[in-house]
Protein backbone atom coordinates (compact mmCIF):
# COMPACT_ATOMS: atom_id res chain seq x y z
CA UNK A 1 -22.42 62.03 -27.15
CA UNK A 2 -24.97 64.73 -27.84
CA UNK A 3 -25.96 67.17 -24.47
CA UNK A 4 -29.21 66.12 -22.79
CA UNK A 5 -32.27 68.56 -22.74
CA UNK A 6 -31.69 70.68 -19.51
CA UNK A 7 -33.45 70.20 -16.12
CA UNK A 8 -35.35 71.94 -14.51
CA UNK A 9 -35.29 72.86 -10.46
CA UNK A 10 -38.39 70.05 -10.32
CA UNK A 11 -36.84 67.56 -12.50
CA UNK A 12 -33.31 67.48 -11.05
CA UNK A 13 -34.94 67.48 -7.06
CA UNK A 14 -36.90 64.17 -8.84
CA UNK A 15 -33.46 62.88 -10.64
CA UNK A 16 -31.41 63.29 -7.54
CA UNK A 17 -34.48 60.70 -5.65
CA UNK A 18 -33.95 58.14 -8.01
CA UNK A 19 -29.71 58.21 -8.27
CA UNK A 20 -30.00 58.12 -4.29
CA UNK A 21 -32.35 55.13 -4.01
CA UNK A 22 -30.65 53.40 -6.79
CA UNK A 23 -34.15 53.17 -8.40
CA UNK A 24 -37.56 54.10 -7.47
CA UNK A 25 -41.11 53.36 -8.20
CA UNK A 26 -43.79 56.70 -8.63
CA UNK A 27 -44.71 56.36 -4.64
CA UNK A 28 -41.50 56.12 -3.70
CA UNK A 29 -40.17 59.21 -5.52
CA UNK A 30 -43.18 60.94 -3.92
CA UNK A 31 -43.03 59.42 0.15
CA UNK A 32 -38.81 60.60 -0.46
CA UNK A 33 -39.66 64.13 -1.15
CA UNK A 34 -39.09 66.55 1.27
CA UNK A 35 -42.62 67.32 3.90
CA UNK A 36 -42.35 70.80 2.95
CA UNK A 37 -42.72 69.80 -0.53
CA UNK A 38 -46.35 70.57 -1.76
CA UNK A 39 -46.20 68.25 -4.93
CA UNK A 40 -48.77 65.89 -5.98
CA UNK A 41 -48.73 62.45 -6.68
CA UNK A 42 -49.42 63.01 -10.35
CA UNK A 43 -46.87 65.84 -10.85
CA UNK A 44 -44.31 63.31 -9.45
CA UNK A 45 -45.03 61.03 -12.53
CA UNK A 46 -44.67 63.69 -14.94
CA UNK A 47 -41.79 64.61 -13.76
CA UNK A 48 -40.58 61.38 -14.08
CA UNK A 49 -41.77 60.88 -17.86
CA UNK A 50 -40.27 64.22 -18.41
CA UNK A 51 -36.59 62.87 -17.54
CA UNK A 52 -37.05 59.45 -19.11
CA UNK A 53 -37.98 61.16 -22.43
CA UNK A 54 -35.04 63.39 -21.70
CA UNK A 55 -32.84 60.28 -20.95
CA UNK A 56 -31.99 60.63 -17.70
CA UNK A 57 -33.85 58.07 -16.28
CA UNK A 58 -35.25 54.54 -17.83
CA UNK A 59 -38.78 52.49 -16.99
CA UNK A 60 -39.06 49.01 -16.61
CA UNK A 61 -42.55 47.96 -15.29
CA UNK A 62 -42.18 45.07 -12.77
CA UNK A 63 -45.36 43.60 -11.63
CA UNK A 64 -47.70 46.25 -11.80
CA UNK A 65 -45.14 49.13 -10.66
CA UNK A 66 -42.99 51.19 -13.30
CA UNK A 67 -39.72 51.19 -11.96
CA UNK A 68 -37.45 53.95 -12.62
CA UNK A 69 -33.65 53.75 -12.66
CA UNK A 70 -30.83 56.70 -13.68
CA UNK A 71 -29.91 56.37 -17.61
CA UNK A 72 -26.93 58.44 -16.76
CA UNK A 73 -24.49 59.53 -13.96
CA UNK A 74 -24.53 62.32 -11.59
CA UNK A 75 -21.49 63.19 -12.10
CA UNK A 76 -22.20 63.62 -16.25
CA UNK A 77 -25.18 65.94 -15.05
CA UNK A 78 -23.65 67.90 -12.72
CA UNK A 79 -20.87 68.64 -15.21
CA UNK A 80 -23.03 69.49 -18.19
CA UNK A 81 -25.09 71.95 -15.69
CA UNK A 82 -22.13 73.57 -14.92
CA UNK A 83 -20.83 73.68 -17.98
CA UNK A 84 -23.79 75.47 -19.11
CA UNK A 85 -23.91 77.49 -16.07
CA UNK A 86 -20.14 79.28 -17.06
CA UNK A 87 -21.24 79.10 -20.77
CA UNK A 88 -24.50 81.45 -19.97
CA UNK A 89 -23.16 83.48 -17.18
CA UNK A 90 -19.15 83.97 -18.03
CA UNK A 91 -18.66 83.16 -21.63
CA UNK A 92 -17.33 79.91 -21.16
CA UNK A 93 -14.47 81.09 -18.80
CA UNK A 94 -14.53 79.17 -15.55
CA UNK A 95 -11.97 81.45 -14.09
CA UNK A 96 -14.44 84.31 -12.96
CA UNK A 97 -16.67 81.93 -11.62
CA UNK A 98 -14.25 80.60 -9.07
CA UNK A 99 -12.63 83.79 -7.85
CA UNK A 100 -16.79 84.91 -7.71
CA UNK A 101 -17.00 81.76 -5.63
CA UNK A 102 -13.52 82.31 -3.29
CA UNK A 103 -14.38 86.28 -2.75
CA UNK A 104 -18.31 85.69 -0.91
CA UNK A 105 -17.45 82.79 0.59
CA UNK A 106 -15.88 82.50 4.33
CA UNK A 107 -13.49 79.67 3.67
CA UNK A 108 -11.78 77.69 6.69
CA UNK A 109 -8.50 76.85 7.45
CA UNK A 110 -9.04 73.20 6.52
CA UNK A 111 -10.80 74.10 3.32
CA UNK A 112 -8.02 76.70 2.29
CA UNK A 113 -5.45 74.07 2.91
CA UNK A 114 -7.66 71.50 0.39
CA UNK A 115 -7.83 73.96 -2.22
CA UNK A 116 -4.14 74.11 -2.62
CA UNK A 117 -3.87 70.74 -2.82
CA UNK A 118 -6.29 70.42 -5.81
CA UNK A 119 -4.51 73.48 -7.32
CA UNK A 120 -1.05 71.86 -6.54
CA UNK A 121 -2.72 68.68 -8.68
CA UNK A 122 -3.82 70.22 -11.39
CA UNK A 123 -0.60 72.54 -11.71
CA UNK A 124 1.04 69.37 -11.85
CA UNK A 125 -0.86 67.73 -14.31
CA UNK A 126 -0.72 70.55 -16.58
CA UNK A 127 2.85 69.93 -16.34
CA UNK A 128 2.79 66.47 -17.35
CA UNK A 129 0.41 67.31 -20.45
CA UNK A 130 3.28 69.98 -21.67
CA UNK A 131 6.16 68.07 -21.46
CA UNK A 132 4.15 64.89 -23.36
């Protein structure tokens, strides 16, 4: 399947509404933002035509409301922002990004220890895929 248009900051605060309300009318989208959030009613909506025309979300109208509801998961987004993300700022290689990410961040214990589980997991899957 072809990559989506990106998001911007706007458009992915609006995208992340709808996926956590399952799906959500203009109003709602708007009442759900945060208070400190100076956007207007109208730029709510555009934002919303913006990421059905992007495919990210889909309109239905029911009664006189258009309902909006995700096209596509977050998990699918969050991956092809990332993706992106390492493309644009290290070449593709994901390495740099997480020893970036290990060295400025203070890490606990517990955290440390979960890490090493997911790298244990993914050693051993590597493993698997070789001796296939």
């Amino acid at each position: 399947m072809p990559a989506r248009p990106g998001l911007a900051k706007s458009e992915l605060e609006v995208a992340q509404i709808v996926w956590r309300l399952g799906k959500a009318t203009v109003r709602e989208v708007y009442e759900a933002l945060p208070e400190n959030r100076n956007l207007d009613f109208k730029t709510v909506q555009t934002y919303l035509r913006r990421l059905e025309a992007k495919g990210y979300v889909r309109c239905a109208r029911e009664g006189r409301s258009n309902v909006y509801r995700a096209q596509v998961r977050p998990g699918s987004v969050i991956r092809q922002m990332i993706d992106d993300f390492v493309a644009r700022l290290f070449g593709g290689e994901p390495f740099p990004l997480v020893t970036q990410l290990f060295e400025t961040s203070d890490l606990t214990d517990e955290e440390i220890d979960r890490l090493r589980e997911m790298l244990d997991q993914l050693k051993a899957r590597a493993h698997e895929r070789s001796a296939e």
